[in-house]
C-alpha atoms as a PDB file:
ATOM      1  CA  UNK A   1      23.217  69.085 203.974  1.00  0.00           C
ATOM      2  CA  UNK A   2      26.554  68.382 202.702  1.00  0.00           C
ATOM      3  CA  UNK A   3      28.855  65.594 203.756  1.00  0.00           C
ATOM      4  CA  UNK A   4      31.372  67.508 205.172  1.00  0.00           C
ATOM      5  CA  UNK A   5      29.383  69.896 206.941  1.00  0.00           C
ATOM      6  CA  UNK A   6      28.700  67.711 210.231  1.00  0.00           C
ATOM      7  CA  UNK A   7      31.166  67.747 213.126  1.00  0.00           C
ATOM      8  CA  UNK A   8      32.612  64.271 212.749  1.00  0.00           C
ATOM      9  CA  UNK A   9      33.269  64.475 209.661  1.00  0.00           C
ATOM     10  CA  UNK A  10      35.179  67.661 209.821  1.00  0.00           C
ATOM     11  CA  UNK A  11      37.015  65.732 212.701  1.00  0.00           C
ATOM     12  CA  UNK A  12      37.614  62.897 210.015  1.00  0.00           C
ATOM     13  CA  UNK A  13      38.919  65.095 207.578  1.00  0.00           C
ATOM     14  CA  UNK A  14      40.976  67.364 209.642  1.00  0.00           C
ATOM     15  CA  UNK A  15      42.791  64.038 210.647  1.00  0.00           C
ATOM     16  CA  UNK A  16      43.278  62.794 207.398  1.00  0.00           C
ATOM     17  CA  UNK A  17      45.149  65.761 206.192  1.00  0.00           C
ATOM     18  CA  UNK A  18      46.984  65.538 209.509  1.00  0.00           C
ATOM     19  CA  UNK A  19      47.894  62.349 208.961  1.00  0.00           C
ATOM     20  CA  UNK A  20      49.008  63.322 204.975  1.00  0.00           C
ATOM     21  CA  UNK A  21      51.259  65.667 206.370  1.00  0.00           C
ATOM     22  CA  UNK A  22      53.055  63.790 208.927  1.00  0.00           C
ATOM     23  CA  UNK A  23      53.106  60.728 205.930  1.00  0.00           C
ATOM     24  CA  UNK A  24      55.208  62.752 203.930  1.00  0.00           C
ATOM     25  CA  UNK A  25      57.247  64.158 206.471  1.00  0.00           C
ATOM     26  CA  UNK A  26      58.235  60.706 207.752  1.00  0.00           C
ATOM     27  CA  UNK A  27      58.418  59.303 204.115  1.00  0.00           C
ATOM     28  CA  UNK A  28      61.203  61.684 203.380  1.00  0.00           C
ATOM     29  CA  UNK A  29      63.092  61.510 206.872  1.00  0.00           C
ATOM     30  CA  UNK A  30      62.704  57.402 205.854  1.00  0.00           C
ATOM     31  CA  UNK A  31      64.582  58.256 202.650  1.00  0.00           C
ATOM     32  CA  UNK A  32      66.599  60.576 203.625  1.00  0.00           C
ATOM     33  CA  UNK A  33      67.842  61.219 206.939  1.00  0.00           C
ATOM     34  CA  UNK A  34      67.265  57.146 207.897  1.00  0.00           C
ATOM     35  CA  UNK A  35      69.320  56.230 204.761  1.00  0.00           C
ATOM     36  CA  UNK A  36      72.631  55.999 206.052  1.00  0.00           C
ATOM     37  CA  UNK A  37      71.511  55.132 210.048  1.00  0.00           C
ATOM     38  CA  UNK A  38      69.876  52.102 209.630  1.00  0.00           C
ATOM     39  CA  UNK A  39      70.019  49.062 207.448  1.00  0.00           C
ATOM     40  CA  UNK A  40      68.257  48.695 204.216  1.00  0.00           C
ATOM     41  CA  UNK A  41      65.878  45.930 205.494  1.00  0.00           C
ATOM     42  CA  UNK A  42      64.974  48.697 208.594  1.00  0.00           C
ATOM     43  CA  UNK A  43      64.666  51.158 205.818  1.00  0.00           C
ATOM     44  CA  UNK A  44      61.770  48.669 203.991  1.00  0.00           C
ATOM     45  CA  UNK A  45      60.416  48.133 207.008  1.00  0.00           C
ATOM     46  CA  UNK A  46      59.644  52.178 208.465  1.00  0.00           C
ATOM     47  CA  UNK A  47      58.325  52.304 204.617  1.00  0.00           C
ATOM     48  CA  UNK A  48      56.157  49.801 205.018  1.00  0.00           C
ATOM     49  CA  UNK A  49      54.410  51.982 207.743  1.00  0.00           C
ATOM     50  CA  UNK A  50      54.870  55.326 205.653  1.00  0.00           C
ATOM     51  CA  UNK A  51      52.373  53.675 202.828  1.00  0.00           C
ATOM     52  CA  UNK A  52      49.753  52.202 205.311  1.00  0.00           C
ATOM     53  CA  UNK A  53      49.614  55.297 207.140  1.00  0.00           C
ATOM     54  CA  UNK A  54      48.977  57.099 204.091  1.00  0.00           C
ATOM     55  CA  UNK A  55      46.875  54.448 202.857  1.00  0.00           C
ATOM     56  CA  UNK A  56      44.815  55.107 206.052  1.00  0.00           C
ATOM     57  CA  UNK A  57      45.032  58.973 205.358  1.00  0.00           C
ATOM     58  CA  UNK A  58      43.517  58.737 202.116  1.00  0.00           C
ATOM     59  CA  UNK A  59      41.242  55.764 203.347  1.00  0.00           C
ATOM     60  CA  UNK A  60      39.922  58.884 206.098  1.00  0.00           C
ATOM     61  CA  UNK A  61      39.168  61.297 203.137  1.00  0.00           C
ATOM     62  CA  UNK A  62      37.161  59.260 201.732  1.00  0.00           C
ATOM     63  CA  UNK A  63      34.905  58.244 204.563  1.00  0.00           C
ATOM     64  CA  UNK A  64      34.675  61.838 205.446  1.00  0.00           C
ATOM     65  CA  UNK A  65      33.080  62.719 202.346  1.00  0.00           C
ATOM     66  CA  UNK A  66      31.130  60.252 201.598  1.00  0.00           C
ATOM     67  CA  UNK A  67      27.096  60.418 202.797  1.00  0.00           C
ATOM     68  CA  UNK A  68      26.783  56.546 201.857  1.00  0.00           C
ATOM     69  CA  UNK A  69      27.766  55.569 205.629  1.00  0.00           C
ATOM     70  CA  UNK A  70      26.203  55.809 208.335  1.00  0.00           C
ATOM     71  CA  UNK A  71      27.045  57.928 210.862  1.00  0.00           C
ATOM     72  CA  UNK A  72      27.556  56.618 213.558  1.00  0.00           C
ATOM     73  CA  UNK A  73      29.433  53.839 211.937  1.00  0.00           C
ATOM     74  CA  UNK A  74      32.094  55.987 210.312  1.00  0.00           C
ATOM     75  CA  UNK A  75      32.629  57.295 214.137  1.00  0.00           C
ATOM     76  CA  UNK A  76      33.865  53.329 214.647  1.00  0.00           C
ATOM     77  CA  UNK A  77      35.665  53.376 211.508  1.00  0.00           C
ATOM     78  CA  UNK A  78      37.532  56.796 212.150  1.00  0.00           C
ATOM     79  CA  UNK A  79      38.493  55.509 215.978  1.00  0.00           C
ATOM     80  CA  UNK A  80      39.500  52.039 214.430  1.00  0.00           C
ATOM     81  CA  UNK A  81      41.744  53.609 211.608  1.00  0.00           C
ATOM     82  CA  UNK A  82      43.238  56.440 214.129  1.00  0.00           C
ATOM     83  CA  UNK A  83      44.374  53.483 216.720  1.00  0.00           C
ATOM     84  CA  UNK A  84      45.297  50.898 214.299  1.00  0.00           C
ATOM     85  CA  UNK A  85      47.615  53.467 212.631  1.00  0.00           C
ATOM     86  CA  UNK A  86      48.861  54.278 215.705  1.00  0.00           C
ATOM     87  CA  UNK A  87      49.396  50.701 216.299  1.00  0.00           C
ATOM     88  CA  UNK A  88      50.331  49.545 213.112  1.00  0.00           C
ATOM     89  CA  UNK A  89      52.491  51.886 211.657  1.00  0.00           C
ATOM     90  CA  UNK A  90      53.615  53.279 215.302  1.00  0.00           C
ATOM     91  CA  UNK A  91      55.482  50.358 216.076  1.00  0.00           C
ATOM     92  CA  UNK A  92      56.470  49.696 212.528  1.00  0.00           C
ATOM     93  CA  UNK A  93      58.210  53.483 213.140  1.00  0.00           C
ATOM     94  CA  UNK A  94      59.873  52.253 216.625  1.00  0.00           C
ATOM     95  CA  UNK A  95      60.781  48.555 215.473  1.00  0.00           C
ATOM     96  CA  UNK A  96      62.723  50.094 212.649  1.00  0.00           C
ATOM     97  CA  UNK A  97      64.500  52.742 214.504  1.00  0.00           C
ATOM     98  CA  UNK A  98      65.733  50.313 217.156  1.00  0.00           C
ATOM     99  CA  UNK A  99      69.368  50.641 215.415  1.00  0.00           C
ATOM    100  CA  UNK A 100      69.497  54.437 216.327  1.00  0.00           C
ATOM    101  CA  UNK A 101      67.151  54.380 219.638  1.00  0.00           C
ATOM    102  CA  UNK A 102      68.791  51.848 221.862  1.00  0.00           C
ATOM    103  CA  UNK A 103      65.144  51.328 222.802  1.00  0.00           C
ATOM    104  CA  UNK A 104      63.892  47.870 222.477  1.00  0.00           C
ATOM    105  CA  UNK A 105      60.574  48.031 220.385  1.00  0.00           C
ATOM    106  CA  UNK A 106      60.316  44.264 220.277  1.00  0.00           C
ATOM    107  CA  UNK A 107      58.115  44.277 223.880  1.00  0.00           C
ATOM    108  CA  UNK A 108      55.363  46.120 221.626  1.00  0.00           C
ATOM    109  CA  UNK A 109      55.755  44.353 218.381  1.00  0.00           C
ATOM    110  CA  UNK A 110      52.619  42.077 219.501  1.00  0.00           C
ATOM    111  CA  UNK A 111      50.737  45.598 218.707  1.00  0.00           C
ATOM    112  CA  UNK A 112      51.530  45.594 215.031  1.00  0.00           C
ATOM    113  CA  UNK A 113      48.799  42.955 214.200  1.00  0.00           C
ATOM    114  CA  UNK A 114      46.531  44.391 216.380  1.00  0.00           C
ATOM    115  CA  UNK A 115      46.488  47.577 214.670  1.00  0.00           C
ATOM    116  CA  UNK A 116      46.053  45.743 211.244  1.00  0.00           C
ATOM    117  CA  UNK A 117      43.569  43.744 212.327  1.00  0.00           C
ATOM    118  CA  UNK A 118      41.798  47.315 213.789  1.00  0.00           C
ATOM    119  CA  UNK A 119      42.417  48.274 210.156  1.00  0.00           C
ATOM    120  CA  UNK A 120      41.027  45.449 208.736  1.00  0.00           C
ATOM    121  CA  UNK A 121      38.026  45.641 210.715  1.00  0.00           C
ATOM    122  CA  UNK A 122      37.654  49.245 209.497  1.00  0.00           C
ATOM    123  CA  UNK A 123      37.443  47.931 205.910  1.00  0.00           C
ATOM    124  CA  UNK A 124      34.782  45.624 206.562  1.00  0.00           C
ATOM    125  CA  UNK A 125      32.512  47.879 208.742  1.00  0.00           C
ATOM    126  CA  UNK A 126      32.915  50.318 205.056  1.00  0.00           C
ATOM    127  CA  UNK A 127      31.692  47.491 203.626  1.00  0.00           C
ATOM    128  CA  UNK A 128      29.117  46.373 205.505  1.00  0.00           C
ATOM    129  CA  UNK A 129      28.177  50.258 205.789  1.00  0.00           C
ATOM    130  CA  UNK A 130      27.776  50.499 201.542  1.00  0.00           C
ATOM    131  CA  UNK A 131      25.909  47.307 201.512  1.00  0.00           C
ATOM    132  CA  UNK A 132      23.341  48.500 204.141  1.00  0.00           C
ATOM    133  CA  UNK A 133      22.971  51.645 202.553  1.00  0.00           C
ATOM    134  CA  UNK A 134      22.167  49.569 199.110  1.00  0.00           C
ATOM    135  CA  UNK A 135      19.716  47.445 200.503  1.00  0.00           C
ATOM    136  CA  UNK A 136      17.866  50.500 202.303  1.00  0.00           C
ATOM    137  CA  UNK A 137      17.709  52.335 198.580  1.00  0.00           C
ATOM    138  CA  UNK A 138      16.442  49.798 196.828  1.00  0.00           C
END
């Protein structure tokens, strides 16, 4: 059976292209319609959230075709990688559009770390997830 063939990781993949698309989309409103609305440190800052979440796109396209993980530990990785994008590059997104919002992001900035750190702990459960499969083929 192929890789891509199971449910979840259709799921994974589906959101990974998703998440591509809506990348790019943002990436050019960031450079574009953003470029004369908020100030150039803003500007850095919704990029900064543009590149991890398309980090994290790419990061899903990988782990959805890959049959070196487990399972049911890429289900943990997708749901870490889905929230702390949401997290992460969410607030990024409304911290840097506070100019033009008149909303006041700064009561959910504490989120931003806590989707990286949900990110980081996706990276190590990969790795964790390669190493087991090693040590089971050897």
């Amino acid at each position: 059976m192929k890789a891509y063939n199971n449910n979840m990781n259709r799921t994974i993949l589906i959101t990974a292209a998703v998440l591509g698309i809506i990348t790019i989309g943002l990436g050019a409103f960031g450079a574009h319609g953003l470029k004369q609305l908020i100030s150039l440190e803003a500007q850095q800052t919704f990029e900064t959230g543009v590149r991890y979440q398309m980090y994290h796109a790419l990061f899903l396209l990988f782990l959805g075709t890959t049959g070196i993980i487990q399972e049911k530990i890429k289900k943990v990785i997708y749901y870490l990688v889905v929230i702390g994008i949401l997290f992460f590059s969410g607030s990024i997104y409304g911290l840097a559009t506070m100019e033009i919002t008149a909303i006041n992001f700064k009561s959910i900035g504490f989120i931003t770390p806590i989707g990286g750190l949900l990110l980081i702990c996706a990276w190590i459960l990969v790795l964790i997830g390669i190493l087991k499969e090693n040590r089971y083929k050897s």
